[in-house]
PDB file of N, CA and C in Angstrom:
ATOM      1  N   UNK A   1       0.844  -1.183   0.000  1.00  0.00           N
ATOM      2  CA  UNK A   1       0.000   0.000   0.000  1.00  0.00           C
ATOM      3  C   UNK A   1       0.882   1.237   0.000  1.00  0.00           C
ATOM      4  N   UNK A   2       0.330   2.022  -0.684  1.00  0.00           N
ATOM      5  CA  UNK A   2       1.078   3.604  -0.417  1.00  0.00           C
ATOM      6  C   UNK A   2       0.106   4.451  -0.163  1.00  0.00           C
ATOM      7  N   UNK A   3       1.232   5.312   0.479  1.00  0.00           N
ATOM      8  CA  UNK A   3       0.704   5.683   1.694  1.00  0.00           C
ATOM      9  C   UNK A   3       0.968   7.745   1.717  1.00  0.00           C
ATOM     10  N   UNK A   4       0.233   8.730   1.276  1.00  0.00           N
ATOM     11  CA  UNK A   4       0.706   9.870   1.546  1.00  0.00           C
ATOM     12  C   UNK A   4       0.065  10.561   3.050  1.00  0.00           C
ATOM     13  N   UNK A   5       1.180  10.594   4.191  1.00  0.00           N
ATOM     14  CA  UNK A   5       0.931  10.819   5.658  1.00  0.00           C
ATOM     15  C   UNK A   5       0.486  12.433   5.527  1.00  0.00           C
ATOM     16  N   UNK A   6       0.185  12.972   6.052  1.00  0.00           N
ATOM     17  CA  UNK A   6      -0.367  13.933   6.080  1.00  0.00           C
ATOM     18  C   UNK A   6       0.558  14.731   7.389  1.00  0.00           C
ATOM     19  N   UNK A   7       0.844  16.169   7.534  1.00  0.00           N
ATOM     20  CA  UNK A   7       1.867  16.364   8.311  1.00  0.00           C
ATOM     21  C   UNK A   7       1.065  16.163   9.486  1.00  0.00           C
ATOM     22  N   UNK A   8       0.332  15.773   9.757  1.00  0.00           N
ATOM     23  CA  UNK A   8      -0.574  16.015  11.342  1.00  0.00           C
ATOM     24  C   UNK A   8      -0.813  14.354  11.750  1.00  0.00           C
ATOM     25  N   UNK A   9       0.275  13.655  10.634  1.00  0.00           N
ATOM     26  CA  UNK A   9       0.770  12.280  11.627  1.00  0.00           C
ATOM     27  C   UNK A   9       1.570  12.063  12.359  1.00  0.00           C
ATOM     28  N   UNK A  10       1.922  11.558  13.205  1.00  0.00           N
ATOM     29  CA  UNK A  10       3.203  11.889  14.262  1.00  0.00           C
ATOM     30  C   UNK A  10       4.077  10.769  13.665  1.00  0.00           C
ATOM     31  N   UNK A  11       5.401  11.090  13.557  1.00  0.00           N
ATOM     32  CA  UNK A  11       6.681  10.337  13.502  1.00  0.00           C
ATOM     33  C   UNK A  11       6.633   9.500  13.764  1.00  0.00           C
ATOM     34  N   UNK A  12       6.356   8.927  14.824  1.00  0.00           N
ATOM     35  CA  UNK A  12       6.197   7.607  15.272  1.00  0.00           C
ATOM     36  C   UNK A  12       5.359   6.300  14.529  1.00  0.00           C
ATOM     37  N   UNK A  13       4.244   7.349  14.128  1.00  0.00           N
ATOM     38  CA  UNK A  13       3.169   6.208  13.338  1.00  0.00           C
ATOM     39  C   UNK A  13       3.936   6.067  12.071  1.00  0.00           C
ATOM     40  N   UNK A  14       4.328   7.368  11.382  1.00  0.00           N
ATOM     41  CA  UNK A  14       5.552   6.962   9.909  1.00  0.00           C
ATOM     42  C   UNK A  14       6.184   5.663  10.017  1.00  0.00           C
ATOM     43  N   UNK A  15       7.325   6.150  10.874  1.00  0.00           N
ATOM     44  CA  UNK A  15       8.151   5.075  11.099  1.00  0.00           C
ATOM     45  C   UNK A  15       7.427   3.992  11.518  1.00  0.00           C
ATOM     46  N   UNK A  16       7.256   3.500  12.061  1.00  0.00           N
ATOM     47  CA  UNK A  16       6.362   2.223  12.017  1.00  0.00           C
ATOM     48  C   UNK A  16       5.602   1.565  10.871  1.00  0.00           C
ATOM     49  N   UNK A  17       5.185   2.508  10.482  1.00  0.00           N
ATOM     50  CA  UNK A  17       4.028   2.088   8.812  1.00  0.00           C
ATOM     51  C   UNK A  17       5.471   1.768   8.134  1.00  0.00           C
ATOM     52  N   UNK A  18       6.521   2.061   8.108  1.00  0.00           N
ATOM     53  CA  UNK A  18       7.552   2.160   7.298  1.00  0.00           C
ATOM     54  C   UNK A  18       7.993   0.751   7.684  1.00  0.00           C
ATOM     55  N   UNK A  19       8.194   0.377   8.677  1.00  0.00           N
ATOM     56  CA  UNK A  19       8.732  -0.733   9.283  1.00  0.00           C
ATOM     57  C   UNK A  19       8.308  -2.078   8.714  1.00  0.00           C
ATOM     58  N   UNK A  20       6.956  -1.996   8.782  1.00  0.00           N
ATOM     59  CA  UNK A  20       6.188  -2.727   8.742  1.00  0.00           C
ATOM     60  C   UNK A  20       5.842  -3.063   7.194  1.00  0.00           C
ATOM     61  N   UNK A  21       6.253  -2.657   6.434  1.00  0.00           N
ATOM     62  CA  UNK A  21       6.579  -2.295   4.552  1.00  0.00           C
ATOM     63  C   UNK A  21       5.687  -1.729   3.757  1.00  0.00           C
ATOM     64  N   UNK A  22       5.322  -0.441   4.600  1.00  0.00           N
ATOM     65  CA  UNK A  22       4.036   0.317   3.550  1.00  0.00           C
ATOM     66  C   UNK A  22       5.329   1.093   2.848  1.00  0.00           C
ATOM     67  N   UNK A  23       4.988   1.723   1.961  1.00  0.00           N
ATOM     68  CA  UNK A  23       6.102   2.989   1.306  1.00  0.00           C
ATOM     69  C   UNK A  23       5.109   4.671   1.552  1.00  0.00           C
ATOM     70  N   UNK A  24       5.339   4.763   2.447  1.00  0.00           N
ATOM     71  CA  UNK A  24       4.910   5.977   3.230  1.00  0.00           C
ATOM     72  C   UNK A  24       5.636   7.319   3.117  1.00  0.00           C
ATOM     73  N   UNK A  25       4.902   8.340   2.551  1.00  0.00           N
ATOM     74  CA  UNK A  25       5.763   9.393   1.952  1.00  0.00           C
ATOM     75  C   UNK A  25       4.935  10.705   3.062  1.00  0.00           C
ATOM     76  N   UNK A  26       5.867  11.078   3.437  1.00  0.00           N
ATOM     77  CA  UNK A  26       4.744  12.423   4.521  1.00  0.00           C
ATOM     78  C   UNK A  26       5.381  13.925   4.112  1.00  0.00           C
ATOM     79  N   UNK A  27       3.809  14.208   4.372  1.00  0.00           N
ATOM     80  CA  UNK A  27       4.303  15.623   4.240  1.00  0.00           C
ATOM     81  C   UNK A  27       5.086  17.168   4.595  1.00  0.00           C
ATOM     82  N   UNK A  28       5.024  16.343   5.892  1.00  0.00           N
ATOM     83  CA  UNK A  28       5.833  17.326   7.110  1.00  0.00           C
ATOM     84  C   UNK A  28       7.298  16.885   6.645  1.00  0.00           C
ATOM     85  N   UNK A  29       7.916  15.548   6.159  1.00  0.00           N
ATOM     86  CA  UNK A  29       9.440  15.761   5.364  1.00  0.00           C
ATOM     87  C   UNK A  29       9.363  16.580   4.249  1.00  0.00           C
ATOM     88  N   UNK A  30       8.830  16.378   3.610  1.00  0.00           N
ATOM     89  CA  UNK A  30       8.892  16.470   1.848  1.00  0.00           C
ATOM     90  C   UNK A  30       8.040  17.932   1.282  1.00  0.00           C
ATOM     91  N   UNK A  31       7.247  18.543   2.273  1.00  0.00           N
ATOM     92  CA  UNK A  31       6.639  19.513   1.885  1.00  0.00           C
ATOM     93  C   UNK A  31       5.383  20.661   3.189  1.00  0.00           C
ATOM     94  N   UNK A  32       6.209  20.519   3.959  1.00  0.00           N
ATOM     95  CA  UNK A  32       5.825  21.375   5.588  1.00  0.00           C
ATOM     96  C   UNK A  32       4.706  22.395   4.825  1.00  0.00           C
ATOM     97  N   UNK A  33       3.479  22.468   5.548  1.00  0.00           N
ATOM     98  CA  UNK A  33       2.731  23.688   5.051  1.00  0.00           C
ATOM     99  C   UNK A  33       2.318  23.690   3.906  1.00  0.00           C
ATOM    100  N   UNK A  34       2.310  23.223   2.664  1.00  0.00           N
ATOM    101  CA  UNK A  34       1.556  22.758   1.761  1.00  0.00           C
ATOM    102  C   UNK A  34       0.179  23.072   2.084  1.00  0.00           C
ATOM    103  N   UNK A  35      -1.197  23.522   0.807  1.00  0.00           N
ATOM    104  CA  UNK A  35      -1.914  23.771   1.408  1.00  0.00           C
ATOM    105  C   UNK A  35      -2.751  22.165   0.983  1.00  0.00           C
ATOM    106  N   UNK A  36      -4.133  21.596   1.703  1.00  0.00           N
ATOM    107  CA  UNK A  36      -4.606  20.362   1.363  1.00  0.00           C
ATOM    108  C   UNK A  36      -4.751  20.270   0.187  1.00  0.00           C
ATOM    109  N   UNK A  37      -5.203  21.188  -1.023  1.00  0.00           N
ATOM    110  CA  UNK A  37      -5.644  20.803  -1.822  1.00  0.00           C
ATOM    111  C   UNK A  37      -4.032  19.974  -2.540  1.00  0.00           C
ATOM    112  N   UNK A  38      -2.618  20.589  -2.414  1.00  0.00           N
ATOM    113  CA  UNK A  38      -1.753  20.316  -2.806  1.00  0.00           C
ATOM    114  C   UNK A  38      -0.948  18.981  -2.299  1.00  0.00           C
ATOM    115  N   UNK A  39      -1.866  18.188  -1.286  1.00  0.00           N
ATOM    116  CA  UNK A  39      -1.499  17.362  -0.493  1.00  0.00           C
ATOM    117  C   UNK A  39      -2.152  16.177  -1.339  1.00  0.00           C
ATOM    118  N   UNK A  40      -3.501  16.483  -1.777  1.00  0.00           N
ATOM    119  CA  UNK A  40      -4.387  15.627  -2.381  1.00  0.00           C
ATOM    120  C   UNK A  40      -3.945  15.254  -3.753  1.00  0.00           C
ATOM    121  N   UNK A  41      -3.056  16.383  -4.597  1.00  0.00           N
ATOM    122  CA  UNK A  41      -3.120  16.653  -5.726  1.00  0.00           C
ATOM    123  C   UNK A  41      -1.938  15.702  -5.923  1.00  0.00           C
ATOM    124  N   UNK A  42      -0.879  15.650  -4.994  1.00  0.00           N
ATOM    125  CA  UNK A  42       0.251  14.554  -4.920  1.00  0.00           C
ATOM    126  C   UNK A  42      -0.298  13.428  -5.120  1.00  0.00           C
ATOM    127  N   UNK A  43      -1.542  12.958  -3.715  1.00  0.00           N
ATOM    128  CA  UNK A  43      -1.919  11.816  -3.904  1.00  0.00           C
ATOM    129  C   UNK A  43      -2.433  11.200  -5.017  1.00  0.00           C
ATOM    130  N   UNK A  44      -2.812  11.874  -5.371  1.00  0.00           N
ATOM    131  CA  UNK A  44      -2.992  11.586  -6.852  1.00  0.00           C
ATOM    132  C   UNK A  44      -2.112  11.315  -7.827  1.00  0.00           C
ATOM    133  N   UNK A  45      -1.398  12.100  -8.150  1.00  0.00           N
ATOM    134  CA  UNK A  45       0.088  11.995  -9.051  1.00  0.00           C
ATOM    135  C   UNK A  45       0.703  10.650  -8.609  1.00  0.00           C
ATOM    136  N   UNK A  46       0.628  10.694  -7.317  1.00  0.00           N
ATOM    137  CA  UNK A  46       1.910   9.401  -6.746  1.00  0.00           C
ATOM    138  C   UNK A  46       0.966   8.257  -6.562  1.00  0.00           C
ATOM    139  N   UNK A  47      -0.397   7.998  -6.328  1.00  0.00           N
ATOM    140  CA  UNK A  47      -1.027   7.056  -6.463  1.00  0.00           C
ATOM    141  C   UNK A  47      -1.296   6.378  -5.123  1.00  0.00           C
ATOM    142  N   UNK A  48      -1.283   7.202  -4.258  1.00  0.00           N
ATOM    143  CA  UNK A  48      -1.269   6.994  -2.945  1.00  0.00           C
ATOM    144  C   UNK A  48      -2.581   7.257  -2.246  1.00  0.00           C
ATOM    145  N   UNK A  49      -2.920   6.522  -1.113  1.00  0.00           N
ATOM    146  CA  UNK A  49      -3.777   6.909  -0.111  1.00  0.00           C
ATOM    147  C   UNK A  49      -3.756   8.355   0.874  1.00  0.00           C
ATOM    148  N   UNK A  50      -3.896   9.213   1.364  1.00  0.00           N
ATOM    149  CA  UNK A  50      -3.907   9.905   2.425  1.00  0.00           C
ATOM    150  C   UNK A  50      -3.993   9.591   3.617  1.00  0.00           C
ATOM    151  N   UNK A  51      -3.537   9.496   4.435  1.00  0.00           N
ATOM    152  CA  UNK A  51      -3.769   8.959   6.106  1.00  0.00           C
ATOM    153  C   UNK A  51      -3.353  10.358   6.629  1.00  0.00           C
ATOM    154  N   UNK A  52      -4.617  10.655   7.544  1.00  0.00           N
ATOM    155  CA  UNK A  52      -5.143  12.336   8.014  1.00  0.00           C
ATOM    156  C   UNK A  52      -5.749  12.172   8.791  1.00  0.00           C
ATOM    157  N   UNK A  53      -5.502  13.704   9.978  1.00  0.00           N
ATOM    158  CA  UNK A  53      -6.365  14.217  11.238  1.00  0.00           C
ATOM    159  C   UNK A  53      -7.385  15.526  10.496  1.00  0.00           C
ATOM    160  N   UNK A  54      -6.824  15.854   9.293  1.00  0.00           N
ATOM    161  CA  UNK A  54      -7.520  16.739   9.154  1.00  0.00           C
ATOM    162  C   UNK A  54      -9.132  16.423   8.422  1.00  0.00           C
ATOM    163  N   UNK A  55     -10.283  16.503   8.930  1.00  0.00           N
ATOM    164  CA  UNK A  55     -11.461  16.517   8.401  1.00  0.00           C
ATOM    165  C   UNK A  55     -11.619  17.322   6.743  1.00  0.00           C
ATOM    166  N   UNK A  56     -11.196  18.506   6.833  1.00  0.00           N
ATOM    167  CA  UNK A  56     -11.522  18.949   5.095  1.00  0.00           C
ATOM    168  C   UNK A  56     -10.784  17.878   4.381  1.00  0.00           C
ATOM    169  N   UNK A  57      -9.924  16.790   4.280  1.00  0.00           N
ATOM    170  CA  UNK A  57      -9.895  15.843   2.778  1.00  0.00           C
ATOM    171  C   UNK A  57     -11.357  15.297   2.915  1.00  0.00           C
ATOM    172  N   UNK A  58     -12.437  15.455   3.290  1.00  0.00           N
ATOM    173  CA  UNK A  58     -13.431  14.691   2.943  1.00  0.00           C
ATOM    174  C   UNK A  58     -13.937  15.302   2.460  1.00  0.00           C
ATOM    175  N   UNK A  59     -14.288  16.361   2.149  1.00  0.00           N
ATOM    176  CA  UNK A  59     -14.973  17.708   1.513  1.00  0.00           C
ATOM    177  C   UNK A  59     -14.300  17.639   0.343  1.00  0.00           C
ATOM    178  N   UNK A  60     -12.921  17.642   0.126  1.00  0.00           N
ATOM    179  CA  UNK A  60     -12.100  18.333  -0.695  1.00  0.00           C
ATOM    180  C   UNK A  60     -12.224  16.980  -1.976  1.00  0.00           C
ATOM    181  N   UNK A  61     -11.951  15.573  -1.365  1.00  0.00           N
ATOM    182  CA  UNK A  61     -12.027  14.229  -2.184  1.00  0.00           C
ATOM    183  C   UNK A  61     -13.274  14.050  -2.895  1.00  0.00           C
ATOM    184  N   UNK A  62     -14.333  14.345  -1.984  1.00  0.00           N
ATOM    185  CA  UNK A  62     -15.692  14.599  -2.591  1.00  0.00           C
ATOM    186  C   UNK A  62     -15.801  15.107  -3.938  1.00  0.00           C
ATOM    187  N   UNK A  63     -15.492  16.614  -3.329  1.00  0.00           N
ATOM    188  CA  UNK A  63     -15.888  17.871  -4.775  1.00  0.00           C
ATOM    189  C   UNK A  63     -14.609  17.587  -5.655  1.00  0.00           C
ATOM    190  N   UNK A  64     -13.733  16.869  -5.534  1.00  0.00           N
ATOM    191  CA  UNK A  64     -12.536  16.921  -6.453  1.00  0.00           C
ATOM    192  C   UNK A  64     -12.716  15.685  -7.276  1.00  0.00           C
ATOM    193  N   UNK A  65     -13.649  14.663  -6.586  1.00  0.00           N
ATOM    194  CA  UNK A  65     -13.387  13.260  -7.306  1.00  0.00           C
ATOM    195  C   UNK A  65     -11.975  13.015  -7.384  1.00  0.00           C
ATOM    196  N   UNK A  66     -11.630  11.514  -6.690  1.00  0.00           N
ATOM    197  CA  UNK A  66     -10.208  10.801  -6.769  1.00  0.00           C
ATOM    198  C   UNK A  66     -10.313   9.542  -7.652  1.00  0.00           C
ATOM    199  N   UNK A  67      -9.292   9.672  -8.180  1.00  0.00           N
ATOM    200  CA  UNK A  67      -9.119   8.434  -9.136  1.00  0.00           C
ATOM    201  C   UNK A  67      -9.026   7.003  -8.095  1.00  0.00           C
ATOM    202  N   UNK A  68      -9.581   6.271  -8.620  1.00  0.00           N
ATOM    203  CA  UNK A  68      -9.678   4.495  -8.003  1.00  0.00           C
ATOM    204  C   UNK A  68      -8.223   4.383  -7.464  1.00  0.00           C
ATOM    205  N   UNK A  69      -7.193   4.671  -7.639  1.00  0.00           N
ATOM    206  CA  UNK A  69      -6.132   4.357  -7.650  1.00  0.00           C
ATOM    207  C   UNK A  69      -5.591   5.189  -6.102  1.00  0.00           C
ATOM    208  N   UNK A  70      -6.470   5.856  -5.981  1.00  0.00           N
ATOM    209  CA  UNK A  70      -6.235   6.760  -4.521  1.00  0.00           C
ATOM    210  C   UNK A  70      -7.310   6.711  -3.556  1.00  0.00           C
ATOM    211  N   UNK A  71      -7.392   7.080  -1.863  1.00  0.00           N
ATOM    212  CA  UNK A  71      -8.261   7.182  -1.340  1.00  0.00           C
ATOM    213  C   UNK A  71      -8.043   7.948   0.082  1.00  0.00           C
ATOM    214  N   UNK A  72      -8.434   8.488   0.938  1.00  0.00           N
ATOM    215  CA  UNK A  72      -8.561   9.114   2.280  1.00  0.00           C
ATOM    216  C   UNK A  72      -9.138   8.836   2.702  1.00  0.00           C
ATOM    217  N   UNK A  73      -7.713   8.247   4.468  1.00  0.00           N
ATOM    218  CA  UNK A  73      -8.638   7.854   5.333  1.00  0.00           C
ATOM    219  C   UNK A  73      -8.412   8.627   6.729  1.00  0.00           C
ATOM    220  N   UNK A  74      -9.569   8.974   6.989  1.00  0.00           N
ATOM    221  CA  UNK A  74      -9.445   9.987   8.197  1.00  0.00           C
ATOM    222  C   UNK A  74      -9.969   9.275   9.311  1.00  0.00           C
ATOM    223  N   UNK A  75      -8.426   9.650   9.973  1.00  0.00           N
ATOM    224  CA  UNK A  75      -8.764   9.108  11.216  1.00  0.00           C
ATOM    225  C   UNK A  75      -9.006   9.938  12.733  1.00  0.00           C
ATOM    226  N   UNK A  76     -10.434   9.504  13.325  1.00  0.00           N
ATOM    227  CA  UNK A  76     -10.628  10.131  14.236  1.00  0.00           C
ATOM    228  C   UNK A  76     -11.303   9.682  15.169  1.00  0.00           C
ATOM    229  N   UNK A  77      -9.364   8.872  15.614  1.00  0.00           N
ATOM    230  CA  UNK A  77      -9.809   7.714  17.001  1.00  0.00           C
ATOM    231  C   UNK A  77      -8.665   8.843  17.869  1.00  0.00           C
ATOM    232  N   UNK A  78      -8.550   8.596  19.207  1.00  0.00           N
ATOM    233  CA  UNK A  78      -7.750   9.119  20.431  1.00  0.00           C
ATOM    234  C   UNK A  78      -6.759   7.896  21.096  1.00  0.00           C
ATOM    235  N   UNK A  79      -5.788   8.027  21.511  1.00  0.00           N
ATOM    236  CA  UNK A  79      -5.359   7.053  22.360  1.00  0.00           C
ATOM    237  C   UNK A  79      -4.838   8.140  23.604  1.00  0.00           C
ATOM    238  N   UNK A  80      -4.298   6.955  24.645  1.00  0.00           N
ATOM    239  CA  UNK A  80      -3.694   7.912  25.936  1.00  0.00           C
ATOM    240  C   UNK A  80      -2.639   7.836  25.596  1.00  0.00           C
ATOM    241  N   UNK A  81      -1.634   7.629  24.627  1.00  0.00           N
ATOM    242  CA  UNK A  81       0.134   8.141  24.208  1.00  0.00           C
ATOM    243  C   UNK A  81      -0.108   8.053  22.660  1.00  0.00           C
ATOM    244  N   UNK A  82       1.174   8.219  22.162  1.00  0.00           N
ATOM    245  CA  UNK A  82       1.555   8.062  21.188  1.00  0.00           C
ATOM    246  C   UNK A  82       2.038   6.468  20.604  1.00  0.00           C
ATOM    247  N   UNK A  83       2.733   5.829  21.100  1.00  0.00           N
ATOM    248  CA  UNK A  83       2.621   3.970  21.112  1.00  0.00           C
ATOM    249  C   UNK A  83       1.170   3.332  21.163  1.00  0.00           C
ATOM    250  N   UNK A  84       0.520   4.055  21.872  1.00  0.00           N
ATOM    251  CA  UNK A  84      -0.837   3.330  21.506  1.00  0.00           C
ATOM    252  C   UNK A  84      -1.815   3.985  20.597  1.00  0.00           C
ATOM    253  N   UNK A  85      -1.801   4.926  20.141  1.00  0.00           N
ATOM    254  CA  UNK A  85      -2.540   5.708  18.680  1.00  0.00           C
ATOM    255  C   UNK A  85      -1.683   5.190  17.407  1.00  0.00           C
ATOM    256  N   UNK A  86      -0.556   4.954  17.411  1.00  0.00           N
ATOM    257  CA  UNK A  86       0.674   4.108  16.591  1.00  0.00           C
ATOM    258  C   UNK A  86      -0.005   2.734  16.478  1.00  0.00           C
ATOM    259  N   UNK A  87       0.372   1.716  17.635  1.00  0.00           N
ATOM    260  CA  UNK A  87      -0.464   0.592  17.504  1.00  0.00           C
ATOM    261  C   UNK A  87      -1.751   0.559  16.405  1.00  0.00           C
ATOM    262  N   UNK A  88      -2.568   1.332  17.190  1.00  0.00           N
ATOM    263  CA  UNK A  88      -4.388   1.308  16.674  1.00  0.00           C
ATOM    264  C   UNK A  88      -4.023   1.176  15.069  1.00  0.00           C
ATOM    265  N   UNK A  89      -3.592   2.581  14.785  1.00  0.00           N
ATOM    266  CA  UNK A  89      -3.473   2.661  13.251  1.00  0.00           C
ATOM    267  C   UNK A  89      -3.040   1.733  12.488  1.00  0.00           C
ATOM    268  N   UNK A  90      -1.806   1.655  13.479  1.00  0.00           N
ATOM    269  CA  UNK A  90      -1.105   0.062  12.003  1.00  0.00           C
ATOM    270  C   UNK A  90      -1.978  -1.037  12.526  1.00  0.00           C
ATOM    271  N   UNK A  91      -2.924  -1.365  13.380  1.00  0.00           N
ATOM    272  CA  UNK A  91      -3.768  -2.704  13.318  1.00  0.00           C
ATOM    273  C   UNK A  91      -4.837  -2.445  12.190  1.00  0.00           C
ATOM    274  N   UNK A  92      -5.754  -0.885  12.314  1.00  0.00           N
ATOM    275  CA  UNK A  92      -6.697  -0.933  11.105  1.00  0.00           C
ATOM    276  C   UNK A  92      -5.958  -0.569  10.128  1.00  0.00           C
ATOM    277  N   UNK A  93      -4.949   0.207   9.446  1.00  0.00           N
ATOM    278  CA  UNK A  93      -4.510  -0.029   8.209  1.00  0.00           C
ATOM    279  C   UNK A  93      -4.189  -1.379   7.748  1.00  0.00           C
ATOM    280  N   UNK A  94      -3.752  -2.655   8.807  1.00  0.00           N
ATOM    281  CA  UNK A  94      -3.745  -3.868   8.397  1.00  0.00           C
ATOM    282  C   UNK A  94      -4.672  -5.135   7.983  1.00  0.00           C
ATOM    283  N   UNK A  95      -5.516  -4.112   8.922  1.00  0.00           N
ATOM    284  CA  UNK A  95      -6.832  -4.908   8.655  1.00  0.00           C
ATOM    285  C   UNK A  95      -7.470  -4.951   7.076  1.00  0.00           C
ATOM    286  N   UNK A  96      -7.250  -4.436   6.625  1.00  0.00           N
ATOM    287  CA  UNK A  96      -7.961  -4.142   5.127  1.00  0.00           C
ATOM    288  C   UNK A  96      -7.055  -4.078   3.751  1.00  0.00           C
ATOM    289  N   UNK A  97      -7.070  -3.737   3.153  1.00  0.00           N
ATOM    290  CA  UNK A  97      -6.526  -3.760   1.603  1.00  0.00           C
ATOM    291  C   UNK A  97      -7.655  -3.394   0.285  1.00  0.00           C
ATOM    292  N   UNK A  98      -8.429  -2.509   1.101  1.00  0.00           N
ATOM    293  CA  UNK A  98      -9.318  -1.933  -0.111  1.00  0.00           C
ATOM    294  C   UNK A  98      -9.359  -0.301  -0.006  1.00  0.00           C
ATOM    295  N   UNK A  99      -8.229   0.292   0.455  1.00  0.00           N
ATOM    296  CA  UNK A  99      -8.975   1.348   0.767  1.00  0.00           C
ATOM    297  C   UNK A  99      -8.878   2.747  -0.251  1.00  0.00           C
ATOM    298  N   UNK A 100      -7.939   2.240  -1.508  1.00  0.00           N
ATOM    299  CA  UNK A 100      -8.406   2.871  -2.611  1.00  0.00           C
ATOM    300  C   UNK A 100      -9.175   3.295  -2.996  1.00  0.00           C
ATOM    301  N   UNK A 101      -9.849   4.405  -3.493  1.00  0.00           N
ATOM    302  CA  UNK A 101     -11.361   4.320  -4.090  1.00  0.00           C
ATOM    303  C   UNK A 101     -12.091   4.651  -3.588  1.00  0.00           C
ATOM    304  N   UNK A 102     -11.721   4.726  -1.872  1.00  0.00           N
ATOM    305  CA  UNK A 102     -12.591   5.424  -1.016  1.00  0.00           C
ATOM    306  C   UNK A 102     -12.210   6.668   0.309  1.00  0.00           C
ATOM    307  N   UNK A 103     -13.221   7.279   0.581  1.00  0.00           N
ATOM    308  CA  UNK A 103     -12.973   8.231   1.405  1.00  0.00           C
ATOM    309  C   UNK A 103     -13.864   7.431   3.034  1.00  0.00           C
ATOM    310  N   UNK A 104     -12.609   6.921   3.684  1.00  0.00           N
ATOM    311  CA  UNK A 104     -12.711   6.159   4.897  1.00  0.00           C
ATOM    312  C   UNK A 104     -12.470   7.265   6.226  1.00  0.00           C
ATOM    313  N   UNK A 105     -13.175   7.055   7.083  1.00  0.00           N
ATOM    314  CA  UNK A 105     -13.307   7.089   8.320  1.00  0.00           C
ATOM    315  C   UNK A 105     -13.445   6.472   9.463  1.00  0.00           C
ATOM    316  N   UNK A 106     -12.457   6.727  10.028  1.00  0.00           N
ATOM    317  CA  UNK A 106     -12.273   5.776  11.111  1.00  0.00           C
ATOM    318  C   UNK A 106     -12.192   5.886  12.334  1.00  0.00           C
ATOM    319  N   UNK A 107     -13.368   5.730  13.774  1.00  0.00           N
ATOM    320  CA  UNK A 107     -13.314   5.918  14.603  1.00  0.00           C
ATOM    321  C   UNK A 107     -12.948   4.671  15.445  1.00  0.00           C
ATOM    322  N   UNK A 108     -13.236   5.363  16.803  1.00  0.00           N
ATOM    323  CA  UNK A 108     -12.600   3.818  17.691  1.00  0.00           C
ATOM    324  C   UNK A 108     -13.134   2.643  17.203  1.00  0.00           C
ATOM    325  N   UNK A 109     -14.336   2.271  17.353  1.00  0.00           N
ATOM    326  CA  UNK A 109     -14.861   1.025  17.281  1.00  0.00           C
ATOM    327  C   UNK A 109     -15.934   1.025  15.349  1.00  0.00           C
ATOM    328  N   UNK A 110     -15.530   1.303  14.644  1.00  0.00           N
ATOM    329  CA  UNK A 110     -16.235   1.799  13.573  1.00  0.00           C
ATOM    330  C   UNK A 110     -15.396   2.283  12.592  1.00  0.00           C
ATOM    331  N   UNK A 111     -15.609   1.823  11.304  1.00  0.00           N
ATOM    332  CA  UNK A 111     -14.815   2.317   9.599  1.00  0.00           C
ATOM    333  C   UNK A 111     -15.676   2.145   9.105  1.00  0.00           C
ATOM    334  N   UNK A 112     -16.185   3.672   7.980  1.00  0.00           N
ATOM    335  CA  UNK A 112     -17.525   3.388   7.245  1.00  0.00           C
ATOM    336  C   UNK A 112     -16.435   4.083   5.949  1.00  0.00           C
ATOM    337  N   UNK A 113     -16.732   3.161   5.372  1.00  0.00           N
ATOM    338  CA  UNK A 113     -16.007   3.625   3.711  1.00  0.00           C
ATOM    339  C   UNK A 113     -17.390   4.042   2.722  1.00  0.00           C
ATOM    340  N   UNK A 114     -16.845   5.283   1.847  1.00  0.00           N
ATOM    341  CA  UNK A 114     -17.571   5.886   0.620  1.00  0.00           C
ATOM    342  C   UNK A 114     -16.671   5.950  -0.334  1.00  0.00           C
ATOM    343  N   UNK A 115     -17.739   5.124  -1.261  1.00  0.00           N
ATOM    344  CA  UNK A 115     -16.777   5.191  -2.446  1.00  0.00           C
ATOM    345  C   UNK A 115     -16.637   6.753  -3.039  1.00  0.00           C
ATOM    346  N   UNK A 116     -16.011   6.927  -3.463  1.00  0.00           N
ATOM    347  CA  UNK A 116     -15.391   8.457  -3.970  1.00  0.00           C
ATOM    348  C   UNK A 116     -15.894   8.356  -5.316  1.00  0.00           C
ATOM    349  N   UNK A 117     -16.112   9.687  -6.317  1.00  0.00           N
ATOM    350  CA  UNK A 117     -16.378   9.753  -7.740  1.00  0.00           C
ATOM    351  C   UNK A 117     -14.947   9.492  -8.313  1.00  0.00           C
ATOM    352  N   UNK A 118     -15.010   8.799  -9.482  1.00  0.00           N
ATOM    353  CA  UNK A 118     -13.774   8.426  -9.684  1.00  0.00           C
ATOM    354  C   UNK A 118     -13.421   9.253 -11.057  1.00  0.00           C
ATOM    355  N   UNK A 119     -12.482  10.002 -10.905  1.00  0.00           N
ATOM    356  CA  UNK A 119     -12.195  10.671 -12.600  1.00  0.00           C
ATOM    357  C   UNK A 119     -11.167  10.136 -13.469  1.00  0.00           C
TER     358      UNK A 119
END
């Protein structure tokens, strides 16, 4: 899976997704402050997913339509550290292998996927 992190992932979850053999490209290395739409517009180019705290990629994936080949998933679960919000994530990013194509959300106990318009 590939993977474009969004800068409002913490280091920790990178490295780990990295570990674990996603090819995970974030934005806080490669492009600090970027505005979303330019975050999305990568994902696209590079063929990657989004993994995000920020709520507007769901607005933005919507009205933009993403190609099948891309998807955003926003996550908006809590843990009490950083090792255990790390954990969570790499268990539901492992859990699945569809998440192309769609604009996912993901809370603690709950992932409701929409498929996205595809251009």
């Amino acid at each position: 899976m590939r993977i474009l992190a969004d800068q409002n992932i913490p280091r920790q979850t990178v490295d780990a997704l990295r570990l674990h053999g996603y090819d995970v490209t974030w934005i806080h290395e490669d492009m600090p402050g970027v505005p979303d739409t330019v975050v999305l517009e990568r994902a696209q180019q590079e063929q990657r997913s989004v993994l995000t705290f920020d709520k507007d990629f769901g607005h933005l994936a919507m009205r933009q339509g993403v190609p099948a080949s891309c998807g955003v998933i926003l996550l908006r679960i809590e843990a009490p550290s950083s090792v255990e919000l790390t954990k969570n994530i790499l268990q539901i990013i492992e859990s699945r292998s569809d998440w192309a194509g769609h604009f996912t959300v993901i809370k603690k106990n709950h992932v409701r996927m929409i498929p996205l318009n595809r251009s």
